[in-house]
PDB file of N, CA and C in Angstrom:
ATOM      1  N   UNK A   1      72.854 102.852  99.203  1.00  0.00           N
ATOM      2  CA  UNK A   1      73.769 101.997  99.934  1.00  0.00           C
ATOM      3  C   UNK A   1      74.007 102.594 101.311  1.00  0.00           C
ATOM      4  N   UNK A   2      74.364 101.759 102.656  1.00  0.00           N
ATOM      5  CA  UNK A   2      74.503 102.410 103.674  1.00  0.00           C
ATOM      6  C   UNK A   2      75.753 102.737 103.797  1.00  0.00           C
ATOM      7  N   UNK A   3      75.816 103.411 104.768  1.00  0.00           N
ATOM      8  CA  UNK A   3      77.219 104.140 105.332  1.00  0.00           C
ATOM      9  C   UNK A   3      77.964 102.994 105.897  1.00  0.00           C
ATOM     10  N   UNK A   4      79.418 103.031 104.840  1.00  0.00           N
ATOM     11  CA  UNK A   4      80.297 101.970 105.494  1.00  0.00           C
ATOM     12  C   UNK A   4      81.352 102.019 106.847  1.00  0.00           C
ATOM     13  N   UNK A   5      80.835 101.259 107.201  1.00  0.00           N
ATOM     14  CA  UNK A   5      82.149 101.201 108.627  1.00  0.00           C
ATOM     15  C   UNK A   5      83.085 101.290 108.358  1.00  0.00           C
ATOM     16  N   UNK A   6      83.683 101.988 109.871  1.00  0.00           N
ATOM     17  CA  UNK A   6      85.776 102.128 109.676  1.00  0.00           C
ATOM     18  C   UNK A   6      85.796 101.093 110.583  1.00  0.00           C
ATOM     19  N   UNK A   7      87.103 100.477 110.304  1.00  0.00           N
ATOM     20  CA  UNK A   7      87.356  99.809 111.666  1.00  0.00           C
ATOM     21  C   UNK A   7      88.914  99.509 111.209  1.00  0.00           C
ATOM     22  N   UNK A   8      89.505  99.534 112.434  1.00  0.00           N
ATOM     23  CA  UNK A   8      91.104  99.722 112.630  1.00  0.00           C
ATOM     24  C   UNK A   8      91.252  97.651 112.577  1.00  0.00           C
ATOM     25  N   UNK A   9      91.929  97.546 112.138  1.00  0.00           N
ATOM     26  CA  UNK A   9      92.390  95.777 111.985  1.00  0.00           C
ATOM     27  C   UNK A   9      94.114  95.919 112.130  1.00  0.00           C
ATOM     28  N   UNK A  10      94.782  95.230 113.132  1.00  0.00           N
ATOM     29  CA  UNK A  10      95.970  95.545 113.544  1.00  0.00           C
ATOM     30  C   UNK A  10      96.358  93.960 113.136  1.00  0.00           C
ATOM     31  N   UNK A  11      97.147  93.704 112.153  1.00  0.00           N
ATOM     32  CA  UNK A  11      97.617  92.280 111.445  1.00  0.00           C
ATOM     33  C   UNK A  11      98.899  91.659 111.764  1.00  0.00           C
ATOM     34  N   UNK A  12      99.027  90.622 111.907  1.00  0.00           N
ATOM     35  CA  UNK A  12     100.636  90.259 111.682  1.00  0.00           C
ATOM     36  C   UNK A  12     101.300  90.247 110.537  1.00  0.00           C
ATOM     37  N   UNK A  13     102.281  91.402 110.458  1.00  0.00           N
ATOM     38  CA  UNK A  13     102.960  91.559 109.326  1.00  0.00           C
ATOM     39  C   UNK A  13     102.698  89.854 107.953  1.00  0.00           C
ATOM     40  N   UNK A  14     103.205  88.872 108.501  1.00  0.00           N
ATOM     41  CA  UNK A  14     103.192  88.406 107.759  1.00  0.00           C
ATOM     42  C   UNK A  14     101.772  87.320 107.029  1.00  0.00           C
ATOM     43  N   UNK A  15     100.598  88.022 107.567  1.00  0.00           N
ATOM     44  CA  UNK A  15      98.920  88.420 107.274  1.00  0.00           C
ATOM     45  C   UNK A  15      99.311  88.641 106.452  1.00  0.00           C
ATOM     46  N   UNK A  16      99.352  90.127 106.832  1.00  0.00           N
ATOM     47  CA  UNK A  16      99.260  91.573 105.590  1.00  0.00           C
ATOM     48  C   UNK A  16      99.618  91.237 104.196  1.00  0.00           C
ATOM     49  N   UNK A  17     101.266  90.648 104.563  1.00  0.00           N
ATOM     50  CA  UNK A  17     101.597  90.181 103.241  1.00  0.00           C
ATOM     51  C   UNK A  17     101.001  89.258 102.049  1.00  0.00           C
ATOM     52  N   UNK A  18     100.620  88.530 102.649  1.00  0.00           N
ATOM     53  CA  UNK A  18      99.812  87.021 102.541  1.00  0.00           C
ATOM     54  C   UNK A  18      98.779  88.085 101.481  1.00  0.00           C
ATOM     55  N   UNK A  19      97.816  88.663 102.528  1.00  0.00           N
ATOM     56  CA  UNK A  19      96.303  89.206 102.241  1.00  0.00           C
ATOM     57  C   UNK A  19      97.091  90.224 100.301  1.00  0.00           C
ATOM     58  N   UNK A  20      97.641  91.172 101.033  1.00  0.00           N
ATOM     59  CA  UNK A  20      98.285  92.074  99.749  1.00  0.00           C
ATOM     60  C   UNK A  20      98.704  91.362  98.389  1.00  0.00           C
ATOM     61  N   UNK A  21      99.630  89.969  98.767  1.00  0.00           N
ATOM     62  CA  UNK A  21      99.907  89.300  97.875  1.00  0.00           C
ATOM     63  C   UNK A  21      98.768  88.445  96.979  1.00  0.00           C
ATOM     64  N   UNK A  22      97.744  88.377  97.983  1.00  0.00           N
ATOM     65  CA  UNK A  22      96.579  87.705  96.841  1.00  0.00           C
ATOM     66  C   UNK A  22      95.454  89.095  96.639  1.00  0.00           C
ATOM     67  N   UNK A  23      95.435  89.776  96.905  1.00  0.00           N
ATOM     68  CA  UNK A  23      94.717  90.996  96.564  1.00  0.00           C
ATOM     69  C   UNK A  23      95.161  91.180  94.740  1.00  0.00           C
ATOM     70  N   UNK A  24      96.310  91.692  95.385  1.00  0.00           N
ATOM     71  CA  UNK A  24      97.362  92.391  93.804  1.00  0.00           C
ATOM     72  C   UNK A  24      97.096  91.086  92.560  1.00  0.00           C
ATOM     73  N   UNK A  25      96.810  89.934  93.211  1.00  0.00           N
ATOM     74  CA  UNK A  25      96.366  88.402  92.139  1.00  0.00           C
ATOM     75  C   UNK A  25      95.081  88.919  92.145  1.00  0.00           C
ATOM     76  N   UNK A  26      94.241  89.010  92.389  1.00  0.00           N
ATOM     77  CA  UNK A  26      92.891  89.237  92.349  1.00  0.00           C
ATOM     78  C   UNK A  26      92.361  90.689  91.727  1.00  0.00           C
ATOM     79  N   UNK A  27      93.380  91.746  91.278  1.00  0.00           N
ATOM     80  CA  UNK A  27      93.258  93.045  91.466  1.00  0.00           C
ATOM     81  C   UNK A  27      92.314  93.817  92.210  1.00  0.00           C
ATOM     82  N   UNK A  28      92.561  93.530  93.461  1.00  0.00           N
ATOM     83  CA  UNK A  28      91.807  94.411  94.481  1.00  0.00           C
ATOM     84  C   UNK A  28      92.707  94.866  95.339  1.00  0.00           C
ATOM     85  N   UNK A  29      92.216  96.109  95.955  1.00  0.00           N
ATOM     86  CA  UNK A  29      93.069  96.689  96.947  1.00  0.00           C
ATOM     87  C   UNK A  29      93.044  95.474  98.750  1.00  0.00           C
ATOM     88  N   UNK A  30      93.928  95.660  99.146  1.00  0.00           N
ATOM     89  CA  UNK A  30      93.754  95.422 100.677  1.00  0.00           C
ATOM     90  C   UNK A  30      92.592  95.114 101.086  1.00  0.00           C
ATOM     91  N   UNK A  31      92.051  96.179 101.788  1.00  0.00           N
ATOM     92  CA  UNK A  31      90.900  96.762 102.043  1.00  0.00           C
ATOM     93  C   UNK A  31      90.044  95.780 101.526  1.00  0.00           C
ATOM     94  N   UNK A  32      89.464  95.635 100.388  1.00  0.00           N
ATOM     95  CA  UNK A  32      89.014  95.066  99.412  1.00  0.00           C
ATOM     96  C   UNK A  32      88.642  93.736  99.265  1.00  0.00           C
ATOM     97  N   UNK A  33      90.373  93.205  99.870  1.00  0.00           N
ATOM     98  CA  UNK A  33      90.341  92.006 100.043  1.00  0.00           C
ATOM     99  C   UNK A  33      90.053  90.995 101.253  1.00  0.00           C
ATOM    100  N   UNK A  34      89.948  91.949 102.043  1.00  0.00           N
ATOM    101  CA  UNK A  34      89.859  91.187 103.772  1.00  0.00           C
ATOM    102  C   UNK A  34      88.272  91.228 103.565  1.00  0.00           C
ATOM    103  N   UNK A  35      87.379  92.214 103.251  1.00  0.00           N
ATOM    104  CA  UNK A  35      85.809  92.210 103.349  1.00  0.00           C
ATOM    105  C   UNK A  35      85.731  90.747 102.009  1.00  0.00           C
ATOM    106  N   UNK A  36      86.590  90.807 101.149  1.00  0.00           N
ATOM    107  CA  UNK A  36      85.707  89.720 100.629  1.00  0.00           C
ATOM    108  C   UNK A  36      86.000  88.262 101.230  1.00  0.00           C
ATOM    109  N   UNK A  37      87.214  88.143 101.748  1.00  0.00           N
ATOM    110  CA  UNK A  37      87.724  86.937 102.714  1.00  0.00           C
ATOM    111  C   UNK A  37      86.761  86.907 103.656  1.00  0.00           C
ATOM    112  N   UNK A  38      86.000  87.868 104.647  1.00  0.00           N
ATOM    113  CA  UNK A  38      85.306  88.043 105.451  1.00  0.00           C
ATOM    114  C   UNK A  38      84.074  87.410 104.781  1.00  0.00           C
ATOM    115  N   UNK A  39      83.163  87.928 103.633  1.00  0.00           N
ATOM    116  CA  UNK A  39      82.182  87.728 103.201  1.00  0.00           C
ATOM    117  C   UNK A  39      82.424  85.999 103.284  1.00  0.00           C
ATOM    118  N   UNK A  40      83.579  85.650 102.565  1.00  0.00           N
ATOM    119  CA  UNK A  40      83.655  84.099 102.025  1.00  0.00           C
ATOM    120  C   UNK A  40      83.444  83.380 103.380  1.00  0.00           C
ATOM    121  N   UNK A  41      84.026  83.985 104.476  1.00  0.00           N
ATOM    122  CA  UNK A  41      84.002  83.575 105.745  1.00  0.00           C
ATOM    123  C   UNK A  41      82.519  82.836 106.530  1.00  0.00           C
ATOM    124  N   UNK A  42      81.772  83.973 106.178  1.00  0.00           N
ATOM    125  CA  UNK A  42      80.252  84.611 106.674  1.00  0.00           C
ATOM    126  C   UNK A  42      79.745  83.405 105.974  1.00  0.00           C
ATOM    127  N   UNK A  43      79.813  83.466 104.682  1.00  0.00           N
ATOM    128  CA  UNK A  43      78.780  82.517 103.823  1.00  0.00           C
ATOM    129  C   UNK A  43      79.114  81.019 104.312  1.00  0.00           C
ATOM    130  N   UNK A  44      80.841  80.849 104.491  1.00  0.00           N
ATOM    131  CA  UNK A  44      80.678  79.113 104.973  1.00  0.00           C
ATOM    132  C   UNK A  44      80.209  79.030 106.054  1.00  0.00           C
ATOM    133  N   UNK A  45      79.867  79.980 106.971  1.00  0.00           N
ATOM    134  CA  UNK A  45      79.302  79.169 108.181  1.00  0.00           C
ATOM    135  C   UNK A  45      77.889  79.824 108.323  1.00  0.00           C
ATOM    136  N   UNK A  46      77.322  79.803 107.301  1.00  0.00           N
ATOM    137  CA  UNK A  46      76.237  80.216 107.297  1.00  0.00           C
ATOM    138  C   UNK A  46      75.536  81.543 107.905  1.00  0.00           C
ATOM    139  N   UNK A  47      76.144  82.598 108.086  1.00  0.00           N
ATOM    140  CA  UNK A  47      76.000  83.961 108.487  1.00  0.00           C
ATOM    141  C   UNK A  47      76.030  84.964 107.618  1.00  0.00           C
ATOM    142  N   UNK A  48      75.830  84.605 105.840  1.00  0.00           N
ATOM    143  CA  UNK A  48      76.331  85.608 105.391  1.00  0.00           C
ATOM    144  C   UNK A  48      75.339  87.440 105.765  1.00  0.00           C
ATOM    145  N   UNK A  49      75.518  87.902 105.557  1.00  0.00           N
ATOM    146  CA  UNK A  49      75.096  89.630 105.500  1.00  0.00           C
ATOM    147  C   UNK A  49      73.289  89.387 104.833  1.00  0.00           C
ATOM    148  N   UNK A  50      72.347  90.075 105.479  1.00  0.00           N
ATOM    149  CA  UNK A  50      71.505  90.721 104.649  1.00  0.00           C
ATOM    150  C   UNK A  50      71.630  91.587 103.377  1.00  0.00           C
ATOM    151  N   UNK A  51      70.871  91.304 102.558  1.00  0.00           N
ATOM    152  CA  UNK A  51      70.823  92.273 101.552  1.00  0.00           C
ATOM    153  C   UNK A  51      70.654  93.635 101.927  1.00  0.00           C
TER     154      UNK A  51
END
């Protein structure tokens, strides 16, 4: 697997909450949950990631 990126994401508090509150439904961390919102993101507009 490759080396994962850092990257600083500065949210509006009431994001965060939002994101945390469906994470903790989903049992995933934070973190966790914005890359897969991201992924879901990628795939509807047709950009998802290379394998």
């Amino acid at each position: 697997m490759a080396e994962r990126k850092h990257v600083l994401v500065r949210l509006d508090p009431a994001v965060h909450d939002a994101v945390a509150k469906w994470a903790a439904d989903d049992l995933r961390s934070v973190n966790a949950q914005i890359e897969f919102a991201l992924r879901l993101a990628l795939k509807q507009v047709g950009r998802s990631p290379k394998a």
